[in-house]
C-alpha atoms as a PDB file:
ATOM      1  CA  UNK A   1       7.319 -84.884  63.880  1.00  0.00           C
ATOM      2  CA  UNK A   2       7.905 -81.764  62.461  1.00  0.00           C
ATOM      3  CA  UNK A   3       7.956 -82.400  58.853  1.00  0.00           C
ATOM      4  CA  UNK A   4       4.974 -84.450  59.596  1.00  0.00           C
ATOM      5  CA  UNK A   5       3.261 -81.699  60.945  1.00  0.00           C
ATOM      6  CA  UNK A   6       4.559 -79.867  57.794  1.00  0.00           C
ATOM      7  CA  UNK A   7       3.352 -82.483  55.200  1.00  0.00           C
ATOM      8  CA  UNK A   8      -0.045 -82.346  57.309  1.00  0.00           C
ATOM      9  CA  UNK A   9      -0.460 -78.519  56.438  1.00  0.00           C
ATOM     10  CA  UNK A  10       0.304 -78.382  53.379  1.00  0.00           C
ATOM     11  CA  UNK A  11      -2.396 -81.091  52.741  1.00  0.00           C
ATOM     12  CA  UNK A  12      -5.247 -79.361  54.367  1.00  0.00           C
ATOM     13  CA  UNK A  13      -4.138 -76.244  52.713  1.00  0.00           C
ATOM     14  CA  UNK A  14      -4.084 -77.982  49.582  1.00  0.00           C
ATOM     15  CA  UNK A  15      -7.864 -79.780  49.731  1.00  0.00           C
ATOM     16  CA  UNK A  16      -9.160 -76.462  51.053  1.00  0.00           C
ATOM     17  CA  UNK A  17      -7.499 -74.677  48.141  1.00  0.00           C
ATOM     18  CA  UNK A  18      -9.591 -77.384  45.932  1.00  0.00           C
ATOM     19  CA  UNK A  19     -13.246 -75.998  48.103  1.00  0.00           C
ATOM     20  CA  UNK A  20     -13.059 -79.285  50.150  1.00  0.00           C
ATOM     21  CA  UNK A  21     -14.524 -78.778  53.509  1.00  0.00           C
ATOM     22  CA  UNK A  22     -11.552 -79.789  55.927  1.00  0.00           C
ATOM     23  CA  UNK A  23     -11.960 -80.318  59.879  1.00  0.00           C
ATOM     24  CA  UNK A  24      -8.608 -79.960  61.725  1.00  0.00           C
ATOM     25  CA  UNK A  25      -7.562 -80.718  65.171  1.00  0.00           C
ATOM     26  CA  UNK A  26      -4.583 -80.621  67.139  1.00  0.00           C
ATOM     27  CA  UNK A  27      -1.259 -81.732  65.696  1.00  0.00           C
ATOM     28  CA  UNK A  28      -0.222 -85.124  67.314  1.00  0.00           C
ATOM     29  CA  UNK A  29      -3.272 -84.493  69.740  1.00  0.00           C
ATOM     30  CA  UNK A  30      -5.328 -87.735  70.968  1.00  0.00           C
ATOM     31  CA  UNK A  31      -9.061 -87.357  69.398  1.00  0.00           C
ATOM     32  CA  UNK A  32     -12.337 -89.169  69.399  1.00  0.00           C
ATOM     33  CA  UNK A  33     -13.412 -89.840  66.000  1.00  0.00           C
ATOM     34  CA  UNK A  34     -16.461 -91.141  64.895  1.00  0.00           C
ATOM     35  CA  UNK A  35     -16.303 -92.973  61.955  1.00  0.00           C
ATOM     36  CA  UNK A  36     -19.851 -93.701  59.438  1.00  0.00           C
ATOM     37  CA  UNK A  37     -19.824 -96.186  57.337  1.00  0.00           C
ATOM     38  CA  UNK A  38     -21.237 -95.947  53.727  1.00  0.00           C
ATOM     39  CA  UNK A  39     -20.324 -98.886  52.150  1.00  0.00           C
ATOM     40  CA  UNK A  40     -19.582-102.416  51.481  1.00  0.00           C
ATOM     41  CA  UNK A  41     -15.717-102.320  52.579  1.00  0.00           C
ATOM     42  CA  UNK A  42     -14.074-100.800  55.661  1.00  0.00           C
ATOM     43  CA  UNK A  43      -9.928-100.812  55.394  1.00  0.00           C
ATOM     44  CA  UNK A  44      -8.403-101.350  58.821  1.00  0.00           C
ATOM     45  CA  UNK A  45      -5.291 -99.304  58.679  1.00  0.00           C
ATOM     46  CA  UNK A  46      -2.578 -99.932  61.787  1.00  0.00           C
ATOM     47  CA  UNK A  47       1.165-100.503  61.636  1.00  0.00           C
ATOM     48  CA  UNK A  48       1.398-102.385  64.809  1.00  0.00           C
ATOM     49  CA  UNK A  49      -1.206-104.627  64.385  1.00  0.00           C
ATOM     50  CA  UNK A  50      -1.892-107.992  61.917  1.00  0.00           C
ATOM     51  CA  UNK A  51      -5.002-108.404  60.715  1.00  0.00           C
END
C-alpha cells in the first residue's frame, strides 16, 4: 500500500503538472463514483471477476 499510495501521487502530481483538472479523494478510502458514459464502449475492469 504504500508505494501504491506513492505511485498514486506522483500521478496526480504529474497530470496536474500537464493543467489537467484532477479530483482526489482519500487514499484506499471507499467512494461513490458516478460514472457518464460518452460513448459506444464501456471497459469493465475487475481482477476478481470473469466477464
Amino acid at each position: 500500500p504504500a508505494l501504491a499510495e506513492e505511485l498514486y501521487l506522483a500521478c496526480i502530481a504529474e497530470m496536474q503538472g500537464l493543467g489537467v483538472a484532477v479530483a482526489t479523494g482519500v487514499f484506499q478510502a471507499m467512494m461513490q463514483v458516478e460514472i457518464h458514459n460518452d460513448g459506444p464502449v464501456t471497459v469493465l475492469l475487475d481482477s476478481k471477476r470473469v466477464f
